[in-house]
C-alpha atoms as a PDB file:
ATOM      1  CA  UNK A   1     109.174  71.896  86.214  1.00  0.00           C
ATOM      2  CA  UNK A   2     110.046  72.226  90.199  1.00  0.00           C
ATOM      3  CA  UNK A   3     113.643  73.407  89.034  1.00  0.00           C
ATOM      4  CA  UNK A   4     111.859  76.184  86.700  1.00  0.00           C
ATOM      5  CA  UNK A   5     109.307  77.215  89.447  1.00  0.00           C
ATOM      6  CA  UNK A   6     112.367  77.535  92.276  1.00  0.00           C
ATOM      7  CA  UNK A   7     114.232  79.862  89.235  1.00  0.00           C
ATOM      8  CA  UNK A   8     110.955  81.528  88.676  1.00  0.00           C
ATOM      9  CA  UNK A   9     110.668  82.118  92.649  1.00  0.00           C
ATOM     10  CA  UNK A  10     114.547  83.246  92.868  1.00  0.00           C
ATOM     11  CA  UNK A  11     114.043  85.752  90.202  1.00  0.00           C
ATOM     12  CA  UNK A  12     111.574  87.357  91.687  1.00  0.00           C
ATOM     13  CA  UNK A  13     113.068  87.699  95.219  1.00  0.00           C
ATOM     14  CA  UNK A  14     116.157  89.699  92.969  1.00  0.00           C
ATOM     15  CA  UNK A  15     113.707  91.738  91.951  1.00  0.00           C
ATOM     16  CA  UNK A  16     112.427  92.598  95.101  1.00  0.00           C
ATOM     17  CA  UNK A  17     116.223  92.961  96.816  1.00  0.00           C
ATOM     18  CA  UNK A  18     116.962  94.937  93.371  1.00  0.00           C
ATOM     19  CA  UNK A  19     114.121  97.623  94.788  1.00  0.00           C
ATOM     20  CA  UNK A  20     116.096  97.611  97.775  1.00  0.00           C
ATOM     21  CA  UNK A  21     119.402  98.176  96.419  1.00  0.00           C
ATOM     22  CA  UNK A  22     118.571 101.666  94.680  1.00  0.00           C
ATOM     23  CA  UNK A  23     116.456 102.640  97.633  1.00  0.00           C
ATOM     24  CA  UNK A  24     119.822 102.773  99.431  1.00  0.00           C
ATOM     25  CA  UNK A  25     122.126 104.181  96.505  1.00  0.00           C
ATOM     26  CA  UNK A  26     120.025 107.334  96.620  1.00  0.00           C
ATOM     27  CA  UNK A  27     118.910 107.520  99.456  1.00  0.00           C
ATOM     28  CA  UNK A  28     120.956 105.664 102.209  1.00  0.00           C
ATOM     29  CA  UNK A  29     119.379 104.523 105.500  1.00  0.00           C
ATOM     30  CA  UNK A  30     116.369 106.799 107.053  1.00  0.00           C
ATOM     31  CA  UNK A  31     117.501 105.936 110.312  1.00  0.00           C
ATOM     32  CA  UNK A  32     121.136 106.947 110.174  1.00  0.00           C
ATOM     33  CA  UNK A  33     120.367 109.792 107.047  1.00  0.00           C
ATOM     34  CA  UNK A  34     124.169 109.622 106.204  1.00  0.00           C
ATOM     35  CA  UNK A  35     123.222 111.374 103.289  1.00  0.00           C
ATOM     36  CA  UNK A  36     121.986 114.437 105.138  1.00  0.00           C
ATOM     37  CA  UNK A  37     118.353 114.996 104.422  1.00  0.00           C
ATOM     38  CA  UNK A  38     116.243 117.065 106.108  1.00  0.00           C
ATOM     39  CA  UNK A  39     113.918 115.868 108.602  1.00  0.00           C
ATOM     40  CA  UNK A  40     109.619 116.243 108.759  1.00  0.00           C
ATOM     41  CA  UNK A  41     107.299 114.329 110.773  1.00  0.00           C
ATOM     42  CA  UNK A  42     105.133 112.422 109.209  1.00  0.00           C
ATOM     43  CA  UNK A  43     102.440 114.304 110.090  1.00  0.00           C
ATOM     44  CA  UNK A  44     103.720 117.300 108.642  1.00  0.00           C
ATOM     45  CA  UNK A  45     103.916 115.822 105.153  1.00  0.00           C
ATOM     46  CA  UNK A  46     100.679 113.780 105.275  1.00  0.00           C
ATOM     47  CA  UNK A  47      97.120 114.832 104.921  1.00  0.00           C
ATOM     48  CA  UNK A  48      95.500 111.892 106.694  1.00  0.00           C
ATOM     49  CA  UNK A  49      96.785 109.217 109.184  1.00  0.00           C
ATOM     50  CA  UNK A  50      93.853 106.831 110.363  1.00  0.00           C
ATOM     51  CA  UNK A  51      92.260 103.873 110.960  1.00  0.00           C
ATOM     52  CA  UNK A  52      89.068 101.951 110.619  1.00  0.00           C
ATOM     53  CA  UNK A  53      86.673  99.263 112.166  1.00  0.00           C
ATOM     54  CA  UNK A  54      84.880  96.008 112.278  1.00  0.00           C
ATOM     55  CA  UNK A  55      81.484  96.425 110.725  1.00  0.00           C
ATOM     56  CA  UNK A  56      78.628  95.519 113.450  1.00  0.00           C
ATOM     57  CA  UNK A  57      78.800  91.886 113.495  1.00  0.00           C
ATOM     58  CA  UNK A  58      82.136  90.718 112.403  1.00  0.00           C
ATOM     59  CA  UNK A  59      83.037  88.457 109.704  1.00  0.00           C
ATOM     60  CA  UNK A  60      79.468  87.564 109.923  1.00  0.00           C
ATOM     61  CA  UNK A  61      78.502  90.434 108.163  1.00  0.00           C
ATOM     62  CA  UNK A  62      80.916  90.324 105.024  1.00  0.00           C
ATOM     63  CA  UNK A  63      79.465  90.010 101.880  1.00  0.00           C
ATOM     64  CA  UNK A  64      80.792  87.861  98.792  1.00  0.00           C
ATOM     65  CA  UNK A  65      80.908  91.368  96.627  1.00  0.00           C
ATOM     66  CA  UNK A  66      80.829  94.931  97.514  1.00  0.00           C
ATOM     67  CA  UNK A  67      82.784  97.141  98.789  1.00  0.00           C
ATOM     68  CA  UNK A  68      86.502  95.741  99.711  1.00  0.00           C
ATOM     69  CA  UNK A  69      87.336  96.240 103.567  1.00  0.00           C
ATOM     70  CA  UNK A  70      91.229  95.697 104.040  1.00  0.00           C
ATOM     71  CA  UNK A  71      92.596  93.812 106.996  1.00  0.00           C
ATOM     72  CA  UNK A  72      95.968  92.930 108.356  1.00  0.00           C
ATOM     73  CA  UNK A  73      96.016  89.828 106.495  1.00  0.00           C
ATOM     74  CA  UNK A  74      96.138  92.072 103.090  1.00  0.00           C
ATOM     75  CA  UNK A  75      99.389  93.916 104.044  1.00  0.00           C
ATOM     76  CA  UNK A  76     102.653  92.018 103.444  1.00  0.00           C
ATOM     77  CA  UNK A  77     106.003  94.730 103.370  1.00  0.00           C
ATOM     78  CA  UNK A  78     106.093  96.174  99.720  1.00  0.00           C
ATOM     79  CA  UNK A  79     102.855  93.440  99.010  1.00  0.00           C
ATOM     80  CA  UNK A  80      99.318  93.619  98.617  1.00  0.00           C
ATOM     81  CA  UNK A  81      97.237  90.059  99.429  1.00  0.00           C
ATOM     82  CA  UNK A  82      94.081  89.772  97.785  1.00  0.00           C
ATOM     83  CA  UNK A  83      93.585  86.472  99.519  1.00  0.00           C
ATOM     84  CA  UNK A  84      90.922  86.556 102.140  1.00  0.00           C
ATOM     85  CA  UNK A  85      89.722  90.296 100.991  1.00  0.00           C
ATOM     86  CA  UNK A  86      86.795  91.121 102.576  1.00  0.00           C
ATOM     87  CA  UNK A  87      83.741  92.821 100.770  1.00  0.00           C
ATOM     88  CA  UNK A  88      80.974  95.236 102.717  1.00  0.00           C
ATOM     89  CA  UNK A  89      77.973  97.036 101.356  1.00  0.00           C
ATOM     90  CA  UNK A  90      77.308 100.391 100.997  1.00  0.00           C
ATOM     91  CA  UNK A  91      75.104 100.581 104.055  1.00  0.00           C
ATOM     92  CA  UNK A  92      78.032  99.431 106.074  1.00  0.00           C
ATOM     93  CA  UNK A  93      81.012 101.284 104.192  1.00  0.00           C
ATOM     94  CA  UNK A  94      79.266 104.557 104.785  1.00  0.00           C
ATOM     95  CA  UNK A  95      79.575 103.921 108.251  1.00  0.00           C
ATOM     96  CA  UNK A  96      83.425 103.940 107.383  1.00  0.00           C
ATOM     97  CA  UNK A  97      83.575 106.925 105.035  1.00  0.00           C
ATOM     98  CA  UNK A  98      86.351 108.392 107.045  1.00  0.00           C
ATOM     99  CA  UNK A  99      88.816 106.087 105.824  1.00  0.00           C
ATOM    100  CA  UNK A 100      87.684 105.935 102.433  1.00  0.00           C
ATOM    101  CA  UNK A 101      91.023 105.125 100.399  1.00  0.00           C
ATOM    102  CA  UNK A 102      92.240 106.838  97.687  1.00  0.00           C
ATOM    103  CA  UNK A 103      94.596 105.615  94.960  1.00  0.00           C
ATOM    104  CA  UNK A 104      98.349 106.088  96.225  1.00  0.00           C
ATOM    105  CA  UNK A 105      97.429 105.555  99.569  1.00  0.00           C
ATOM    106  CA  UNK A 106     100.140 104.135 102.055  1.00  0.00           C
ATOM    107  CA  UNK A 107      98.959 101.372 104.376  1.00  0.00           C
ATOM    108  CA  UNK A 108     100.713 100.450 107.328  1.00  0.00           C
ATOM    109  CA  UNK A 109      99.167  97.404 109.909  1.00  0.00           C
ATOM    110  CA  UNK A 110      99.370  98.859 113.464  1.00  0.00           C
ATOM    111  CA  UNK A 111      98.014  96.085 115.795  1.00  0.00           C
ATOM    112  CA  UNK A 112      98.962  92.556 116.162  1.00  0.00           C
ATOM    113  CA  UNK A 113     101.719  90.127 114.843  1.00  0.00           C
ATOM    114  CA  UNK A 114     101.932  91.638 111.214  1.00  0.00           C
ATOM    115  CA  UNK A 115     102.502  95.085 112.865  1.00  0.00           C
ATOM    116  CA  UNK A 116     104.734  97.599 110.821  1.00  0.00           C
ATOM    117  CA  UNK A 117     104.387  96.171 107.582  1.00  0.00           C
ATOM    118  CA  UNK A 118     103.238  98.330 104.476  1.00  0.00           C
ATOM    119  CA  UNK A 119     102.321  98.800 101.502  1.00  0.00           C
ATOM    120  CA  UNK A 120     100.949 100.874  98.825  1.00  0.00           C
ATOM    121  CA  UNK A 121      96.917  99.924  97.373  1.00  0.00           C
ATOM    122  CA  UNK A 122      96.940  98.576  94.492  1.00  0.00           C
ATOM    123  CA  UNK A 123      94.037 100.889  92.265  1.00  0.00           C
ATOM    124  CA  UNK A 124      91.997  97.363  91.572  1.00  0.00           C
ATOM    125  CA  UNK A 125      90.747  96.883  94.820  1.00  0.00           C
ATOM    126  CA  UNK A 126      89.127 100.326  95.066  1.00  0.00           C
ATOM    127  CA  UNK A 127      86.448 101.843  96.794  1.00  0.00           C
ATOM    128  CA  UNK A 128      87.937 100.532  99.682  1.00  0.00           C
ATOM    129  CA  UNK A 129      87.795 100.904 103.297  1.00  0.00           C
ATOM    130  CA  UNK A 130      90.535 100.015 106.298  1.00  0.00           C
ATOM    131  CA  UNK A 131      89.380  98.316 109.357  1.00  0.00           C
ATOM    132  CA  UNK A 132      90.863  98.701 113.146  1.00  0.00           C
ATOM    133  CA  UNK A 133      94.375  97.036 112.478  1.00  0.00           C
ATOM    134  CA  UNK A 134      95.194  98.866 109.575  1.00  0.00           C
ATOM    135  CA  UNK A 135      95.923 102.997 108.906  1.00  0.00           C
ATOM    136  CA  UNK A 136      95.939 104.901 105.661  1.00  0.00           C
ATOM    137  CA  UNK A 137      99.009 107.194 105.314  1.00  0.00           C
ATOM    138  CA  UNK A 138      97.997 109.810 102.598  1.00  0.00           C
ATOM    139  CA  UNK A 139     100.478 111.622 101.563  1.00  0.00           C
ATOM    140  CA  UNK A 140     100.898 115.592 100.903  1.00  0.00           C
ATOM    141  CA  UNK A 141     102.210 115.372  96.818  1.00  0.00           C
ATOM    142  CA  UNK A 142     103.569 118.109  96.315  1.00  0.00           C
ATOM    143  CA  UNK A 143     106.140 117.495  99.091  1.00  0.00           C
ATOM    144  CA  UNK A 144     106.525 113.375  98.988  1.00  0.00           C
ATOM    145  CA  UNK A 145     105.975 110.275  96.862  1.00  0.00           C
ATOM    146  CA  UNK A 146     104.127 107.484  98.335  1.00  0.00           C
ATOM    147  CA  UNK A 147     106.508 105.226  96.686  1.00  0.00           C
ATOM    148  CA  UNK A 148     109.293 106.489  98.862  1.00  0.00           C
ATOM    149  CA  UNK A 149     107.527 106.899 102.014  1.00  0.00           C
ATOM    150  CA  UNK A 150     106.427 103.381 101.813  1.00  0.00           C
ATOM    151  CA  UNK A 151     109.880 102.136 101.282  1.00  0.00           C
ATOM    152  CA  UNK A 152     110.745 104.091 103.809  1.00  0.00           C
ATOM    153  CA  UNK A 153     109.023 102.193 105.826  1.00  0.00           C
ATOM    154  CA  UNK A 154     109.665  98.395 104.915  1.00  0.00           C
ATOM    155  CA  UNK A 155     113.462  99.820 105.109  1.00  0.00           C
ATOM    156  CA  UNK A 156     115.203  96.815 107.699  1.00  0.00           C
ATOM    157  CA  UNK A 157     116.358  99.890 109.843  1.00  0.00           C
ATOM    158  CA  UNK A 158     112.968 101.561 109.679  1.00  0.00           C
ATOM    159  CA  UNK A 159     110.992  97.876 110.084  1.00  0.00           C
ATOM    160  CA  UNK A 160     113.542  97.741 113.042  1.00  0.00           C
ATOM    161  CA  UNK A 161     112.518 101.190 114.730  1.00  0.00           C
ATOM    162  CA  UNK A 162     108.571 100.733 113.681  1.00  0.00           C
ATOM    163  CA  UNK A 163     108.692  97.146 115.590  1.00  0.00           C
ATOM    164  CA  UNK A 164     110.476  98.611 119.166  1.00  0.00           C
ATOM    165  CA  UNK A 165     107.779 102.081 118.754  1.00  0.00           C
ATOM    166  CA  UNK A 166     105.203  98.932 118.615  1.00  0.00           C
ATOM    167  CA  UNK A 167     106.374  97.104 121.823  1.00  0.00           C
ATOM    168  CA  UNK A 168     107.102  99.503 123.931  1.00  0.00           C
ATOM    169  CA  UNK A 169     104.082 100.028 125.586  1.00  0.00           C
ATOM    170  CA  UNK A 170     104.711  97.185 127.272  1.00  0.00           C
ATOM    171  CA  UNK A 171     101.292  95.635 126.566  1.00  0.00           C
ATOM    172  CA  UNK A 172     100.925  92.120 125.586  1.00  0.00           C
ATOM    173  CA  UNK A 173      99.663  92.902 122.086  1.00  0.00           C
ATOM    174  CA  UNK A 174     102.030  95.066 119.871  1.00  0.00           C
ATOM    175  CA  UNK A 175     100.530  98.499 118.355  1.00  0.00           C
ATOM    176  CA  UNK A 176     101.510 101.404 117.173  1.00  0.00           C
ATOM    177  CA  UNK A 177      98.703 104.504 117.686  1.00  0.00           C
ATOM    178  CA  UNK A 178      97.836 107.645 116.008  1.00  0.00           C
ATOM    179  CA  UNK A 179      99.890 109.842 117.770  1.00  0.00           C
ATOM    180  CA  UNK A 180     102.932 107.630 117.427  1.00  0.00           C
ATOM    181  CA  UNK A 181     102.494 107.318 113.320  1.00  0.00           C
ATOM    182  CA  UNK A 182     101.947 111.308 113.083  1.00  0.00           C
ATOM    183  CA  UNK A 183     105.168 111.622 115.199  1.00  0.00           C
ATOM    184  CA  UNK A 184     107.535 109.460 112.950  1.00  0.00           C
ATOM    185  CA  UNK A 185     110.959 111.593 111.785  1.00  0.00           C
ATOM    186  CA  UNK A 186     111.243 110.968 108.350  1.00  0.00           C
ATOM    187  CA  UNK A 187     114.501 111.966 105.978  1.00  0.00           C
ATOM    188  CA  UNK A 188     113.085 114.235 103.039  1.00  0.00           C
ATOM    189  CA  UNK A 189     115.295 113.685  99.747  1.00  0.00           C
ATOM    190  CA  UNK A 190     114.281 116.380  96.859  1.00  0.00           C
ATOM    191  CA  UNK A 191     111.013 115.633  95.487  1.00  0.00           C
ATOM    192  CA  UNK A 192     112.160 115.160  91.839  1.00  0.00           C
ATOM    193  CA  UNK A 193     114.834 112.379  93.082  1.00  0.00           C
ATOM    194  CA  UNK A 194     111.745 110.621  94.777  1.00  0.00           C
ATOM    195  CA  UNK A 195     109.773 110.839  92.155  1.00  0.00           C
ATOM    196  CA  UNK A 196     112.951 109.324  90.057  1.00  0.00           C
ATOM    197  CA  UNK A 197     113.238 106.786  92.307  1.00  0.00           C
ATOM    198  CA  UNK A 198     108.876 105.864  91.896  1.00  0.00           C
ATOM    199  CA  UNK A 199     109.679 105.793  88.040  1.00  0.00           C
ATOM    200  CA  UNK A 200     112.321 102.852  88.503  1.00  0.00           C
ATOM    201  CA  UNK A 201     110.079 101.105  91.211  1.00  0.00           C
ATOM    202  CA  UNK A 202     107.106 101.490  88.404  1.00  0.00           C
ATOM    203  CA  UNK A 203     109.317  99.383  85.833  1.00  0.00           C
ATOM    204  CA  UNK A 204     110.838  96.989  88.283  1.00  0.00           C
ATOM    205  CA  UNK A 205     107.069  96.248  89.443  1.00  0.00           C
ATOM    206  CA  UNK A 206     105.943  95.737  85.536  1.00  0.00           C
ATOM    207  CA  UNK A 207     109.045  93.034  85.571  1.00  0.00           C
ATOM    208  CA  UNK A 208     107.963  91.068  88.738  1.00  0.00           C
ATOM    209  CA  UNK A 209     103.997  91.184  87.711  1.00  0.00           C
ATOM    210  CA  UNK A 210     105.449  88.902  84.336  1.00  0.00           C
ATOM    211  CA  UNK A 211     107.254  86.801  86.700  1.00  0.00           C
ATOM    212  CA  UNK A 212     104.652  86.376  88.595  1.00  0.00           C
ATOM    213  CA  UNK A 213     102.400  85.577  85.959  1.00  0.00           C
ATOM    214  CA  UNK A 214     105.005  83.330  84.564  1.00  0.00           C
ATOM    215  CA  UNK A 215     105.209  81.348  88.386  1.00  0.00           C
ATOM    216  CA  UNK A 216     101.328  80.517  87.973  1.00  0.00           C
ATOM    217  CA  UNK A 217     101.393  79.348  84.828  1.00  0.00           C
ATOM    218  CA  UNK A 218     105.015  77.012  85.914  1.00  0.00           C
ATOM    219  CA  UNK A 219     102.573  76.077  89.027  1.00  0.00           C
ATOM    220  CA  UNK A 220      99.807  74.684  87.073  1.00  0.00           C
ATOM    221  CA  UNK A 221     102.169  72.950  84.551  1.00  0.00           C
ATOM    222  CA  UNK A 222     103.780  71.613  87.556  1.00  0.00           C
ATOM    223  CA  UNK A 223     100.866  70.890  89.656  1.00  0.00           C
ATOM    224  CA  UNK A 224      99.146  69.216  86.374  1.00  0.00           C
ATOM    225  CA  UNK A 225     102.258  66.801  86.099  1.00  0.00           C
ATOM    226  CA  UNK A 226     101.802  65.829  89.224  1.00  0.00           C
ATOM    227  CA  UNK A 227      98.347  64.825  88.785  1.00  0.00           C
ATOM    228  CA  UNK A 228      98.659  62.827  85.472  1.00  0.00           C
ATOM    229  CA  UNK A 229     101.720  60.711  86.838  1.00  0.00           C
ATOM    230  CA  UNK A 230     100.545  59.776  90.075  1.00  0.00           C
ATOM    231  CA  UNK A 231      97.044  60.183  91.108  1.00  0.00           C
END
């Protein structure tokens, strides 16, 4: 059972390096462009960049259902956590209707120790609002996928440039602002060869949710054995 969980495990971190590995056959590295794209800021192909905040009275004020408020602690690199995901009422989300998410958004943590990393929200967790640590990066469709733009952005080179942009205030805590985010270069590949590259990313995720699936259910066979033989 542990050597089926640890194959389980290894499959899915192909996966993941398999996402990777086309990313950079079409596209090469955003930092370096070898491939010669053209360049846009990020605020020139976005239609909002922004964050959120605390509701009055901190975790106090969570509720056990509601509306789902996104923290750091949800955001892994190309990962959405639904552990710990906090839930607010519609007295206190209205308060945060600015960053209302939409499906496709991009999020991106921008304060703290999980700075830089990203990922795209996952439609189940919706209506949703972002608190202080964390932006939305909407994108403009008809010139970029948010699939791209967020592996843009978990990109070692671009994780690389994100993390020195967060430290180099000097401050103790690392953050990237608003202004910083809206002035990020970004390489801009045709949109139909994005949109390509979303369509693989689609399938490859439809893979790693069975393996997934299939490393919970090896988990609770494992965990089970465990039990029976020597509690």
């Amino acid at each position: 059972a542990a050597e089926l969980l640890a194959l389980r495990k290894q499959q899915l971190a192909e996966l993941d390096n398999l996402i990777k590995s086309i990313f950079c056959d079409m596209f090469g590295d955003p930092i370096t462009n070898e491939k010669g794209w053209p360049f846009e800021k990020l605020i020139d192909i976005t239609t909002k960049i922004g964050s959120g905040a605390t509701p009055k009275g901190g975790k106090e004020s969570y509720k056990d259902k509601g509306i789902s408020l996104i923290r750091s602690m949800n955001v892994y690199n190309g990962l959405f956590s639904y552990d710990q995901l906090a839930y607010i009422d519609e007295q206190q989300a209205k308060r945060l209707d600015n960053v209302t998410i939409q499906e496709k958004d991009v999020l991106i943590n921008i304060t703290g120790a999980s700075v830089a990393r990203s990922c795209i929200v996952p439609s189940d967790v919706l209506p949703a609002r972002v608190n202080q640590h964390v932006s939305i990066v909407r994108v403009k469709e008809e010139k970029v996928n948010s699939v791209y733009i967020n592996n843009v952005f978990i990109s070692s080179s671009f994780q690389t440039q994100l993390l020195k942009v967060a430290g180099a205030g000097g401050a103790t805590r690392e953050a990237i602002t608003k202004q910083q985010l809206q002035e990020l270069i970004i390489p801009l590949p045709p949109l139909p060869l994005q949109n390509q590259f979303a369509t693989i990313v689609t399938k490859i995720e439809e893979q790693k949710a069975l393996v997934k699936k299939a490393i919970d259910e090896t988990q609770y066979l494992f965990d089970s054995l465990m039990s029976e033989y020597f509690d």
